[in-house]
Protein backbone atom coordinates (compact mmCIF):
# COMPACT_ATOMS: atom_id res chain seq x y z
CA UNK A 1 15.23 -12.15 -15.01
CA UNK A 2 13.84 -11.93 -11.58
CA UNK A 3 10.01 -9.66 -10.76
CA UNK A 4 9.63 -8.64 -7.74
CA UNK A 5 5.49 -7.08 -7.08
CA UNK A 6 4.67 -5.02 -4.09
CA UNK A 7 1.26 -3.28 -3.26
CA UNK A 8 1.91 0.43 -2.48
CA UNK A 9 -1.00 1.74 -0.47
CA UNK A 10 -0.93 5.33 0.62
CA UNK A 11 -3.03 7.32 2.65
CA UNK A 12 -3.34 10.63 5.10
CA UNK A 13 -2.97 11.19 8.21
CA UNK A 14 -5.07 13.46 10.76
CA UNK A 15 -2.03 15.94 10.26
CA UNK A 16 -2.13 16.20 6.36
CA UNK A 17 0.64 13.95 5.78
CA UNK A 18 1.34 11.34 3.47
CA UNK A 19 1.67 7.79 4.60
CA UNK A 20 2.40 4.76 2.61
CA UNK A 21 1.53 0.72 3.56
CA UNK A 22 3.64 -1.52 1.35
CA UNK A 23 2.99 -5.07 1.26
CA UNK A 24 5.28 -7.50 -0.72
CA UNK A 25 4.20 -10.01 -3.06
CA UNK A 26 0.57 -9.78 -2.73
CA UNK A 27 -1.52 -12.43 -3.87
CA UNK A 28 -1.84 -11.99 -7.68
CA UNK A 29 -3.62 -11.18 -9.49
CA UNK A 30 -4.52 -8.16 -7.65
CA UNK A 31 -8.13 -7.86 -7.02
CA UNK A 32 -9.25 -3.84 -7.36
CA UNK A 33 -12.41 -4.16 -5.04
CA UNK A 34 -10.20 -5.89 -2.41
CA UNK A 35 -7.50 -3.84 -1.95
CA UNK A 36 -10.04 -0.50 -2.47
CA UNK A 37 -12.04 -2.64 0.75
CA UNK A 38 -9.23 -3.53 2.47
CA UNK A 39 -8.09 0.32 2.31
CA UNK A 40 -11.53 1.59 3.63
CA UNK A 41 -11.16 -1.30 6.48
CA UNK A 42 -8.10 0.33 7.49
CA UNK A 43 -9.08 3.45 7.83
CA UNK A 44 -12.62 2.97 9.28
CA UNK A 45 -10.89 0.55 12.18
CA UNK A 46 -7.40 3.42 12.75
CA UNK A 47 -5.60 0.44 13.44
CA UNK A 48 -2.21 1.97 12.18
CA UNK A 49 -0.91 4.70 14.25
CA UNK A 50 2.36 6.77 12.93
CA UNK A 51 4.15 9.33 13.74
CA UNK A 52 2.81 11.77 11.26
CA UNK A 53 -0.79 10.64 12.55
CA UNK A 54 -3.49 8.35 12.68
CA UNK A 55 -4.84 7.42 8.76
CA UNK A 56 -8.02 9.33 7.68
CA UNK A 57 -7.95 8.92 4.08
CA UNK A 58 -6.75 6.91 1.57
CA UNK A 59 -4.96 8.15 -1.31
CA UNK A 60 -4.42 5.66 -3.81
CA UNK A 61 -2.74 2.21 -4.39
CA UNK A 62 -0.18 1.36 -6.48
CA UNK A 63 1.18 -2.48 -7.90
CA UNK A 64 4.82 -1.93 -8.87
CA UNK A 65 6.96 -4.58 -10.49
CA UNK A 66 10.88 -4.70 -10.55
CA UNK A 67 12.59 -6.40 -12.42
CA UNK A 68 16.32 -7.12 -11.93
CA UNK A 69 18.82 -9.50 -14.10
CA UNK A 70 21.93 -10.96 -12.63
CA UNK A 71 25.36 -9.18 -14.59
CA UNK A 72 28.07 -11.53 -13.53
């Protein structure tokens, strides 16, 4: 059986809408403070710009795991 981790960061825009940062196999284990300071970084600097806006706020952050297992 294969896991697969991704950090799920999602914030919103000057428009109201929901975006969502996903990074893939973060360094584990995931450090709370970090990835709360690394969310505040990156909305303090606006260095992402989307359609739906330029981030504001963050949301929340999220550490999902797959896993997957090979049938044949």
């Amino acid at each position: 059986m294969a896991t697969k981790v991704s950090l799920q960061m999602d914030f919103l825009t000057d428009q109201n809408k929901k975006v969502r940062i996903t990074v893939q196999n973060p360094v584990q284990p995931l450090d709370n403070s970090a990835v709360n300071n690394v969310m505040d970084l990156i909305v303090a600097k606006g260095i992402f710009a989307f359609p739906q806006g330029l981030i504001v706020k963050k949301v929340g952050a999220t550490e999902v795991q797959t896993d997957s297992t090979a049938i044949v």
